[in-house]
N, C-alpha and C. Protein backbone atom coordinates (compact mmCIF):
# COMPACT_ATOMS: atom_id res chain seq x y z
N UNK A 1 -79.60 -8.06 24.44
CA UNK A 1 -79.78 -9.27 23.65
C UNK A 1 -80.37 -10.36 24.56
N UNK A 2 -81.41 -11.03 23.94
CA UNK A 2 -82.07 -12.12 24.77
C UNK A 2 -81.08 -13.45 25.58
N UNK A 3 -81.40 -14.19 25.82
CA UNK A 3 -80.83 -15.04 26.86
C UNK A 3 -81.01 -15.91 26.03
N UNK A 4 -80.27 -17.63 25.61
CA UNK A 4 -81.47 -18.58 25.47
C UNK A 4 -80.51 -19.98 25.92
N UNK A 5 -81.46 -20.59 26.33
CA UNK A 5 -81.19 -22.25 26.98
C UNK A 5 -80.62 -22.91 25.51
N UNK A 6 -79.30 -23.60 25.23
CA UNK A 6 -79.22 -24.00 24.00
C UNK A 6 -78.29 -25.42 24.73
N UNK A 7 -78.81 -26.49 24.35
CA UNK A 7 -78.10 -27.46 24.88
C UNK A 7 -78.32 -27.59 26.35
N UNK A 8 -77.04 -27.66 27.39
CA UNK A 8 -77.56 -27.28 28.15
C UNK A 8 -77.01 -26.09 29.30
N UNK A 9 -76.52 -25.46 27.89
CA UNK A 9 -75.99 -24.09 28.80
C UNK A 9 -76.88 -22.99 28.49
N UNK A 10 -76.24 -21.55 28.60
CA UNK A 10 -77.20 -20.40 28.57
C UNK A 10 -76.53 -19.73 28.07
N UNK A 11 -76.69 -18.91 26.62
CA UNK A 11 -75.98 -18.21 26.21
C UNK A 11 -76.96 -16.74 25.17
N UNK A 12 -76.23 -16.41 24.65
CA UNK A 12 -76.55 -14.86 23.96
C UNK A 12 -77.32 -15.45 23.03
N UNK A 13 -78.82 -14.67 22.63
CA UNK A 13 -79.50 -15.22 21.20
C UNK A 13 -79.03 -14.17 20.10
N UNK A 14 -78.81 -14.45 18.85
CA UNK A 14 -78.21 -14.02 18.16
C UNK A 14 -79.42 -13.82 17.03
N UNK A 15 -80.67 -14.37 16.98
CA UNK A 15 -81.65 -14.68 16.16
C UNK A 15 -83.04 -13.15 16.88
N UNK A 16 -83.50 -12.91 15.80
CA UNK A 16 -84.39 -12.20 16.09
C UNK A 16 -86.12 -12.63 15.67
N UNK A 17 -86.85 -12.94 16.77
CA UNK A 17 -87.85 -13.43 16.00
C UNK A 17 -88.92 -12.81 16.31
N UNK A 18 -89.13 -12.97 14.54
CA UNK A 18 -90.49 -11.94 14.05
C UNK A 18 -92.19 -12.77 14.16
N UNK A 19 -92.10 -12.70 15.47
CA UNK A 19 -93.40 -12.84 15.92
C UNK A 19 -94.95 -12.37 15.53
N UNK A 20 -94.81 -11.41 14.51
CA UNK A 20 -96.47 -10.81 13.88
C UNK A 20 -96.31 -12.01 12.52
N UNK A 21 -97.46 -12.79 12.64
CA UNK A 21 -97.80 -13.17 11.43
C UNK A 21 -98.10 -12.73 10.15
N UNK A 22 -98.41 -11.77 10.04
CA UNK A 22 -98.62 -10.63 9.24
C UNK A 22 -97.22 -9.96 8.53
N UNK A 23 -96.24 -10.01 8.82
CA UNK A 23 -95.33 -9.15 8.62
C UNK A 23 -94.83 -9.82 7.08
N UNK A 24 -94.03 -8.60 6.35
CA UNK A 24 -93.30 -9.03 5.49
C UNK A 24 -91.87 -9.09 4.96
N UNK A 25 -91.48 -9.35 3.84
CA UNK A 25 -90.19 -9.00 3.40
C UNK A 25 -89.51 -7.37 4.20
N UNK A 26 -90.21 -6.77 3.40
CA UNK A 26 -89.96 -5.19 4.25
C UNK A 26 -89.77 -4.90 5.43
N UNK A 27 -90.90 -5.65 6.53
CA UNK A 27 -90.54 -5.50 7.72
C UNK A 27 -89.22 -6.53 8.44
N UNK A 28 -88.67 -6.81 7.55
CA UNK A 28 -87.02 -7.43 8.65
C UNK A 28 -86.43 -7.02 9.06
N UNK A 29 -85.92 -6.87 10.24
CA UNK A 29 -84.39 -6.24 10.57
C UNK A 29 -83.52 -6.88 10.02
N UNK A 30 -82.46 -6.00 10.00
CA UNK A 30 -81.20 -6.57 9.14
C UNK A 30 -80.14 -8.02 10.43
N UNK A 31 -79.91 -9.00 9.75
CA UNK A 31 -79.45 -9.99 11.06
C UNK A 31 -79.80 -11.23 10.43
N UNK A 32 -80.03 -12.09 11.79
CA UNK A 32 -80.54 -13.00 11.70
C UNK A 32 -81.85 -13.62 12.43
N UNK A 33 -83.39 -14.05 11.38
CA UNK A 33 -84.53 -14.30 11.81
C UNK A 33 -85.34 -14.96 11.84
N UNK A 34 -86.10 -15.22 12.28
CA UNK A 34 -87.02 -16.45 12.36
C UNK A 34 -88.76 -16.09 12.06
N UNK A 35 -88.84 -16.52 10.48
CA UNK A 35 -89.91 -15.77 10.52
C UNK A 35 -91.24 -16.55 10.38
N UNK A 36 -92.59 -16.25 10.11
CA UNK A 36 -93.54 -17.08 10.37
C UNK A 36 -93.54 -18.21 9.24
N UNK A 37 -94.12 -19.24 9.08
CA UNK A 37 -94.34 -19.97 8.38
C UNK A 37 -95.20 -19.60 6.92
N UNK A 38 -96.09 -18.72 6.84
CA UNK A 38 -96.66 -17.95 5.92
C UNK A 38 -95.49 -17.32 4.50
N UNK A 39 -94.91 -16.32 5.51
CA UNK A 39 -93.72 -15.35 4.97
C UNK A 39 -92.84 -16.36 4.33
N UNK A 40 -92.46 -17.68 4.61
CA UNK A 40 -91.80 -18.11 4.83
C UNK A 40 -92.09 -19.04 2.84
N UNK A 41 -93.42 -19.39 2.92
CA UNK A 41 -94.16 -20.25 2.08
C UNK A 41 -93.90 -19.07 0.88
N UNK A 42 -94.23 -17.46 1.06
CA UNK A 42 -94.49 -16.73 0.09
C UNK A 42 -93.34 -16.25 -0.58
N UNK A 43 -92.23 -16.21 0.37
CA UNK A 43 -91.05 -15.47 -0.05
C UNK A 43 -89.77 -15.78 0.01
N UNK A 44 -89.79 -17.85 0.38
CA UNK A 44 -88.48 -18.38 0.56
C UNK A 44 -87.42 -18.24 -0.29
N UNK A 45 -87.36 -18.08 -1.52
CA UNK A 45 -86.38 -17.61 -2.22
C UNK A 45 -85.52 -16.20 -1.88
N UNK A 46 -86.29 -15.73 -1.72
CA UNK A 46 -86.03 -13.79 -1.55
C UNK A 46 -85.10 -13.82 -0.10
N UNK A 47 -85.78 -14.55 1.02
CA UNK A 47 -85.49 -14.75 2.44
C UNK A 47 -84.19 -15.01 2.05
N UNK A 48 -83.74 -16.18 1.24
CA UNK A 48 -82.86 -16.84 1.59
C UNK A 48 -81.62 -15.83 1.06
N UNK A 49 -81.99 -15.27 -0.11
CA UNK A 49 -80.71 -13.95 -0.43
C UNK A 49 -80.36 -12.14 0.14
N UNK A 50 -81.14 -12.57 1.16
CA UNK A 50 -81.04 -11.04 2.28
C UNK A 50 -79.87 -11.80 2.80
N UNK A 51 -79.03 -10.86 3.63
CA UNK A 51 -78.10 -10.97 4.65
C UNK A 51 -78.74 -11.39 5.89
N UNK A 52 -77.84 -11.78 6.77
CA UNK A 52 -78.56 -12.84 7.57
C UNK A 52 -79.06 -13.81 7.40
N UNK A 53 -78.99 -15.61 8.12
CA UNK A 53 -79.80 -16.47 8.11
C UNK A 53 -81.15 -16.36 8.25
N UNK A 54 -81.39 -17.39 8.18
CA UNK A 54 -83.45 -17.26 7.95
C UNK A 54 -83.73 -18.53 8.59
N UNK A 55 -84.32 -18.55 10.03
CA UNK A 55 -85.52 -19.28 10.35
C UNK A 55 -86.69 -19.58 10.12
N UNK A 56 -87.25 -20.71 10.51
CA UNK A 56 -88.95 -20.66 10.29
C UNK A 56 -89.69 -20.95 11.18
N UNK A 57 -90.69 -20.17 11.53
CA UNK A 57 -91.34 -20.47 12.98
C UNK A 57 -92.84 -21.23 12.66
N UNK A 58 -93.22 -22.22 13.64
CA UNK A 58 -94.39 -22.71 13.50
C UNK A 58 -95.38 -22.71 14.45
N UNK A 59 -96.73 -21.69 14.50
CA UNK A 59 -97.37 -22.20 15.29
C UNK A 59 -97.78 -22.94 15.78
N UNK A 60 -98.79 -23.05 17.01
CA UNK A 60 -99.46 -24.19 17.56
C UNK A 60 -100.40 -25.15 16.66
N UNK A 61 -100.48 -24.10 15.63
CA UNK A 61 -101.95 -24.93 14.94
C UNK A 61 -101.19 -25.05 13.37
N UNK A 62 -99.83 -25.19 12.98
CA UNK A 62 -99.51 -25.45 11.80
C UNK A 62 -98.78 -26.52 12.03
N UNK A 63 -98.96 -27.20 10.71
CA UNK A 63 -98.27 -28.94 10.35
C UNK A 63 -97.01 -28.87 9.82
N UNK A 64 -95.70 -29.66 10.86
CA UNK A 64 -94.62 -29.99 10.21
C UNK A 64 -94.44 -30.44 8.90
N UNK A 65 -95.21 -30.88 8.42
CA UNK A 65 -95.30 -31.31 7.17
C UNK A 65 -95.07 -30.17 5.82
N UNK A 66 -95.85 -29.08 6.67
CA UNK A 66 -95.53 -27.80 5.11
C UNK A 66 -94.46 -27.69 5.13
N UNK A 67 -93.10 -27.71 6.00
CA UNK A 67 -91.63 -27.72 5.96
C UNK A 67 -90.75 -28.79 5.29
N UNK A 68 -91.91 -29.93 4.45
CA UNK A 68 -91.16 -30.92 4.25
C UNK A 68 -89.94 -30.94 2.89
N UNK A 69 -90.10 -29.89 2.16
CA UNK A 69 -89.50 -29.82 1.58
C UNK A 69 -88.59 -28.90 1.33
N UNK A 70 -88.85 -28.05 2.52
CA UNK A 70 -87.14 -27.06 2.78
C UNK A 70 -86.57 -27.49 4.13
N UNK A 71 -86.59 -28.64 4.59
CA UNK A 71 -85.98 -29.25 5.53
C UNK A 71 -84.22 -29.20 5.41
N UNK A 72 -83.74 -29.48 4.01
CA UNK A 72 -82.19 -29.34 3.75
C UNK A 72 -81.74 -27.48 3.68
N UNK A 73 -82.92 -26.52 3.51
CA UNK A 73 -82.24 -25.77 3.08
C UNK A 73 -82.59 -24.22 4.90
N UNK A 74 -82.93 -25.33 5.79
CA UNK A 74 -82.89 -24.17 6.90
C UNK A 74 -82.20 -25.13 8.27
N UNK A 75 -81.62 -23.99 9.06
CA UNK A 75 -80.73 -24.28 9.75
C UNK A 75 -81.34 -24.29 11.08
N UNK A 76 -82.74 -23.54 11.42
CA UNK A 76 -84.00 -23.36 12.77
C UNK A 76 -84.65 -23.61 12.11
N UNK A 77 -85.61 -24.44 12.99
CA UNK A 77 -86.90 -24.14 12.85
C UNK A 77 -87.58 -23.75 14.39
N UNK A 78 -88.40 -22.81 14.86
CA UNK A 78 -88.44 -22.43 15.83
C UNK A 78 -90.17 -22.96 15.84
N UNK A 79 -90.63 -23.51 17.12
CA UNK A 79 -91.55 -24.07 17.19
C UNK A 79 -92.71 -23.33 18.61
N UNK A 80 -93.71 -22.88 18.03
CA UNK A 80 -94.34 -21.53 19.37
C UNK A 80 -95.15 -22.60 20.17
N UNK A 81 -95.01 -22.10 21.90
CA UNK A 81 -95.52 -22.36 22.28
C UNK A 81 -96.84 -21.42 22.88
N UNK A 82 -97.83 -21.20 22.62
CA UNK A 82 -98.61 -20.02 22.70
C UNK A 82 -98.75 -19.71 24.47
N UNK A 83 -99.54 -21.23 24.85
CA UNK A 83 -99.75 -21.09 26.31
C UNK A 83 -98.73 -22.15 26.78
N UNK A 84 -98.92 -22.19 28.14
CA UNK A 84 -97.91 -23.24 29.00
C UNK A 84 -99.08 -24.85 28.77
N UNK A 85 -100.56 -24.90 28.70
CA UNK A 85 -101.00 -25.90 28.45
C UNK A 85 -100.77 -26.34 26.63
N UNK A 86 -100.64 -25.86 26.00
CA UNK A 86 -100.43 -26.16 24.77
C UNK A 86 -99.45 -26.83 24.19
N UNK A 87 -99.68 -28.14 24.00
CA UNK A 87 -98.19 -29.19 23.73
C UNK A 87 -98.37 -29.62 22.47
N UNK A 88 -99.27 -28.82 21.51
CA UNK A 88 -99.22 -29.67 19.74
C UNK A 88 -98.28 -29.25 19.62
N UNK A 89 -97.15 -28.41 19.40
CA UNK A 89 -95.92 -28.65 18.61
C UNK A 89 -95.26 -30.00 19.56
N UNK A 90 -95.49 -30.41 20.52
CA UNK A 90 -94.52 -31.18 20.86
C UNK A 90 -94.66 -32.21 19.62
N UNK A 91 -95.67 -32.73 19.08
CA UNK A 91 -95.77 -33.50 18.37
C UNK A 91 -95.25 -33.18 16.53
N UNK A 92 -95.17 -31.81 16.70
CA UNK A 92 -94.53 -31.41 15.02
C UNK A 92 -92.53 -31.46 15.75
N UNK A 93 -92.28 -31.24 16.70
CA UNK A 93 -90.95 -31.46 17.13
C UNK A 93 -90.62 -33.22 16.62
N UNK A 94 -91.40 -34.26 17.05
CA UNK A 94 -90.98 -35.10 17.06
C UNK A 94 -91.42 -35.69 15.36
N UNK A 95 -91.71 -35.23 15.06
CA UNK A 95 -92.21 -35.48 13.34
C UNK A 95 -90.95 -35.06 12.90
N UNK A 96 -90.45 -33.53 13.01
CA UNK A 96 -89.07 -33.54 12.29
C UNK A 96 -87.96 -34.06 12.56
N UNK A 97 -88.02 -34.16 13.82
CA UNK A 97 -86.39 -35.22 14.07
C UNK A 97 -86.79 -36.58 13.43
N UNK A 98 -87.56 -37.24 13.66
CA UNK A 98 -87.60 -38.82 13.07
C UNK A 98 -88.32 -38.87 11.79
N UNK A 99 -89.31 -38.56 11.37
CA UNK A 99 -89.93 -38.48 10.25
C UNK A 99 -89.32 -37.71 9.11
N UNK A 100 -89.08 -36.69 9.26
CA UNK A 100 -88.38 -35.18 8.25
C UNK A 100 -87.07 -35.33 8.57
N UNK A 101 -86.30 -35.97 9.23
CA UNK A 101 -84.97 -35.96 9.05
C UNK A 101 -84.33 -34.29 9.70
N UNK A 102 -85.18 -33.43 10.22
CA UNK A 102 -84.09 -32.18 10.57
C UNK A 102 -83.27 -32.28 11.26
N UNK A 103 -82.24 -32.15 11.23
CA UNK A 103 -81.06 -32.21 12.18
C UNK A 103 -80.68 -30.77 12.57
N UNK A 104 -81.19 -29.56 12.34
CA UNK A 104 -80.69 -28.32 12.60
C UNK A 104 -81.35 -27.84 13.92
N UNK A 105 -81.04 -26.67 14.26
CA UNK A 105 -81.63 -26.36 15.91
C UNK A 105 -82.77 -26.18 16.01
N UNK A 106 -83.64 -26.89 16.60
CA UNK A 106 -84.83 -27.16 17.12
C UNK A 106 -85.17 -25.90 18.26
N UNK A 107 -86.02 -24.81 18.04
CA UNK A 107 -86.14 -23.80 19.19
C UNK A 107 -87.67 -24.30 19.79
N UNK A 108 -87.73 -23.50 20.95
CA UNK A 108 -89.15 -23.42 21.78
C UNK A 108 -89.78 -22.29 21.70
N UNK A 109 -90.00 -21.62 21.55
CA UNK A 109 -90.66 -20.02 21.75
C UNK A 109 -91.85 -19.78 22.39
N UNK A 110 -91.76 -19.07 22.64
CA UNK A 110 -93.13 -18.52 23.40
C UNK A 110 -93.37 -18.91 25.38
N UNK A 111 -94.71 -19.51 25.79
CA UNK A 111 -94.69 -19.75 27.28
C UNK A 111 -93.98 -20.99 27.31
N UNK A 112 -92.42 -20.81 27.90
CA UNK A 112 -91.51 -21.83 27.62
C UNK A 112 -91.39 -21.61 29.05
N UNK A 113 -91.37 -22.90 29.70
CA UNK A 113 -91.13 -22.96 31.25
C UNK A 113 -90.28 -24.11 31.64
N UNK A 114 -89.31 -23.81 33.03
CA UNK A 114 -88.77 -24.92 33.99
C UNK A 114 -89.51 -26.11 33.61
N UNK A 115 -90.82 -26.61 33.68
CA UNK A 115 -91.33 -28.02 34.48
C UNK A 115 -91.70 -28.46 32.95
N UNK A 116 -91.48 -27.76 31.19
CA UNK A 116 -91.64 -28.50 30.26
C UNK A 116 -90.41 -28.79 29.52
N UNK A 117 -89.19 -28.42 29.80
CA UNK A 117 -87.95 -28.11 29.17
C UNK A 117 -87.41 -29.75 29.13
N UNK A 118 -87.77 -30.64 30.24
CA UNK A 118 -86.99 -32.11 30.09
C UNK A 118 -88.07 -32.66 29.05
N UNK A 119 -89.28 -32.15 29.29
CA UNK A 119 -90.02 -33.37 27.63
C UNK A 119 -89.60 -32.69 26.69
N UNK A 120 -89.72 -31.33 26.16
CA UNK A 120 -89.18 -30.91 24.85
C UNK A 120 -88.04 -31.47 24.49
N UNK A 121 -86.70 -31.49 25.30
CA UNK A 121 -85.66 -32.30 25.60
C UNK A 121 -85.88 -33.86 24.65
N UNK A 122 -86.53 -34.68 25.25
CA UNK A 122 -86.97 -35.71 24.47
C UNK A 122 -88.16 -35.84 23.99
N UNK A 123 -88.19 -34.57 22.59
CA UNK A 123 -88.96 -34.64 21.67
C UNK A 123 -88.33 -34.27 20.75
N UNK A 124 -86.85 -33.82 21.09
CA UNK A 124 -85.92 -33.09 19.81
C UNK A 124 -85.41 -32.14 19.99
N UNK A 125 -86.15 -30.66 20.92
CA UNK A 125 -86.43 -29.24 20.98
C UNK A 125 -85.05 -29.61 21.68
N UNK A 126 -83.79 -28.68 21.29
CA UNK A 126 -82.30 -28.31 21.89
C UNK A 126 -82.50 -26.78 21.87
N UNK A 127 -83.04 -25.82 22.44
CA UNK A 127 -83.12 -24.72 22.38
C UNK A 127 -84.27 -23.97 22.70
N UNK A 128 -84.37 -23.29 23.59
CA UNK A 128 -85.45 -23.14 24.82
C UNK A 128 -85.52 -21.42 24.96
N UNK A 129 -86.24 -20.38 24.23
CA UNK A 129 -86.24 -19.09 24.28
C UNK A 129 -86.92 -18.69 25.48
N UNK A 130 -86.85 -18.93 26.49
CA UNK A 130 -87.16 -18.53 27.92
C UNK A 130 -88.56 -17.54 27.85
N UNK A 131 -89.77 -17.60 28.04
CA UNK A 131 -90.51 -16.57 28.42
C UNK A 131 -89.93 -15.13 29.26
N UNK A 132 -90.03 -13.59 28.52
CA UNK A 132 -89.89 -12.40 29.39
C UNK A 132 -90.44 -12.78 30.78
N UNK A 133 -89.55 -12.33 31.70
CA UNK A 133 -89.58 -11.82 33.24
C UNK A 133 -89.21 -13.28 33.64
N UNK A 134 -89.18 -14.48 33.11
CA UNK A 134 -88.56 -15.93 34.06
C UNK A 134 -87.12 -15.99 34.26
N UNK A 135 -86.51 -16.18 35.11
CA UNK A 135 -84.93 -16.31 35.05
C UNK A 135 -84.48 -17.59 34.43
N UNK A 136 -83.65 -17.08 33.60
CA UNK A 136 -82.96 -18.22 32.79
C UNK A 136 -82.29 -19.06 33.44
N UNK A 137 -81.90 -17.99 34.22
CA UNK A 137 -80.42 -19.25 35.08
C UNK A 137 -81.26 -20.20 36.08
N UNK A 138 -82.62 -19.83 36.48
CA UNK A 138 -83.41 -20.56 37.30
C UNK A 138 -83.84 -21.97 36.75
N UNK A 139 -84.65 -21.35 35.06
CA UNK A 139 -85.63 -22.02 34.36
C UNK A 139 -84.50 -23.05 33.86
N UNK A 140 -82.96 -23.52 33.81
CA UNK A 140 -82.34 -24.35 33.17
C UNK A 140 -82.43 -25.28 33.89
N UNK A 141 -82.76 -25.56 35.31
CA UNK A 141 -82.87 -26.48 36.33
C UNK A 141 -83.80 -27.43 35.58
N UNK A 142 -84.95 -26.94 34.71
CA UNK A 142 -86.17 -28.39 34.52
C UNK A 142 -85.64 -29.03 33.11
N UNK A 143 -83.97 -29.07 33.12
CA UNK A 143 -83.28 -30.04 32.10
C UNK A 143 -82.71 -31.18 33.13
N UNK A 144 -82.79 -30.87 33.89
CA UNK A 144 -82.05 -31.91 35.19
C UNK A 144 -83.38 -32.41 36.18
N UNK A 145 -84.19 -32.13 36.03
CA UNK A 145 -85.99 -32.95 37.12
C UNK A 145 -85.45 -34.62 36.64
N UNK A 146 -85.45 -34.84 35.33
CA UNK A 146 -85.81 -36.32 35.13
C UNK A 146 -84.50 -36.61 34.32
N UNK A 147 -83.76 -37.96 34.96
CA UNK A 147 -82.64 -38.71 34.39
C UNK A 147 -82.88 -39.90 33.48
N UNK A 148 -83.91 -41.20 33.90
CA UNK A 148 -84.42 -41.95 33.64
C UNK A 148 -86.15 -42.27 33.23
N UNK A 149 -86.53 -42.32 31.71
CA UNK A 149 -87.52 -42.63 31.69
C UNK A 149 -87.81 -43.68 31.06
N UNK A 150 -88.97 -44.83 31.36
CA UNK A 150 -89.14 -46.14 31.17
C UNK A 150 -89.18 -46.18 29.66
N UNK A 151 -90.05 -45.09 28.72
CA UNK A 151 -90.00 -45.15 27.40
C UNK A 151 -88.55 -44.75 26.60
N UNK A 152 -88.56 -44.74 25.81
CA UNK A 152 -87.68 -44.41 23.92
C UNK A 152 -87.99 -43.29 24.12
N UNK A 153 -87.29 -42.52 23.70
CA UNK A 153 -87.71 -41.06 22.83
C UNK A 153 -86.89 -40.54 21.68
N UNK A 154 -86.80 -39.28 21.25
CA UNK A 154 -86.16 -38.88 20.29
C UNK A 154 -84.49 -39.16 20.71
N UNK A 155 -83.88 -38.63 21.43
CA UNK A 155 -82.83 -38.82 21.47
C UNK A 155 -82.16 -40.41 21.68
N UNK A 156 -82.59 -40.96 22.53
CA UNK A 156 -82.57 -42.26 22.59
C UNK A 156 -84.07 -43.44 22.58
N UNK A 157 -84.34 -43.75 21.25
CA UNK A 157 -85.49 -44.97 21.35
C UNK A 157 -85.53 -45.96 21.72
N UNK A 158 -84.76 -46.74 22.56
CA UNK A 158 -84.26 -47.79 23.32
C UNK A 158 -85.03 -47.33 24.64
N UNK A 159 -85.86 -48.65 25.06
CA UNK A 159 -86.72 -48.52 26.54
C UNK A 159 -85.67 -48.86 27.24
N UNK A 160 -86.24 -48.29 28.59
CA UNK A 160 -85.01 -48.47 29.59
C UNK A 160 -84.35 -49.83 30.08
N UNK A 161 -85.10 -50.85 29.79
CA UNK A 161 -84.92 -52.15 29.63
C UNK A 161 -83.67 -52.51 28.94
N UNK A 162 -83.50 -52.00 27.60
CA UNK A 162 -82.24 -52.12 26.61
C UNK A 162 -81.03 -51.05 27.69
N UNK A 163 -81.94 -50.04 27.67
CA UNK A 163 -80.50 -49.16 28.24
C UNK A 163 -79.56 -49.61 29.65
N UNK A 164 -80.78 -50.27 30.59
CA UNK A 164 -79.84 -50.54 31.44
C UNK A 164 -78.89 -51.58 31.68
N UNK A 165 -77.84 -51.02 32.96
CA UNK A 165 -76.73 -51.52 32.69
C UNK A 165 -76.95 -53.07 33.17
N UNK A 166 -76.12 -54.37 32.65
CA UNK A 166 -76.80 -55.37 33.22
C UNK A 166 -75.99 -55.93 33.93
């Protein structure tokens, strides 16, 4: 069973995610999954009465916005990162915490690394699916690089100005 950064410990993933865009109803394992945003548009009703929870994953190049109206009824939304330079979901992360209201677990998927884990951090993302062959227990270190930053962010929007102590 996979590893995954959740908060800021390291624990068992319990979620299975169906990474072919292409795939369908038929192809699920039985559990719990995270499936593409497509599958997701065609067959949310059906998804939601299989056994197992149901995620929704979003590529690099799809808009938080198509989620805007099953925002109350999913508990992930898992957000891909294709390459390590590729940061548009950072910007569909921070659309659903403040804009869309999601409050449920925010994942990372895909080339998820040490040196991007403190901005996802404050963009919303609580849940970090480690890229195969990186050590987890290594890669949790780039939640601790940065303590103080001059801007607001998702978790706290108060500049550091307000925050500090006086």
């Amino acid at each position: 069973m996979p590893r995954l950064i959740k908060g800021e410990s390291i624990v068992e993933d319990t979620w299975l995610w169906v990474e072919d865009k292409t795939a369908t109803l038929a192809d699920l394992p039985d559990g719990d999954v995270i499936v593409p945003l497509a599958l997701w548009q065609t067959e949310s009703e059906r998804l939601l009465e299989r056994a197992g929870a149901v995620g929704v994953w979003l590529d690099s190049d799809e808009e938080a916005e198509a989620l805007a109206g099953d925002i109350d009824r999913l508990s992930l939304i898992g957000l891909h990162f294709p390459v390590f330079g590729d940061g548009r979901n950072l910007s569909n992360a921070v659309l659903l915490r403040t804009r869309l209201g999601f409050t449920g677990e925010l994942r990372a998927l895909g080339d998820v690394a040490r040196d991007q884990l403190s901005y996802m951090r404050r963009c919303g993302i609580d849940a970090y699916l480690v890229a195969p062959g990186r050590d987890v227990e290594q890669e949790i270190s780039g939640l601790k690089v940065m303590h103080d930053y001059y801007q607001g962010d998702v978790l706290d929007p108060r500049p550091l100005f307000l925050r500090a102590q006086r």
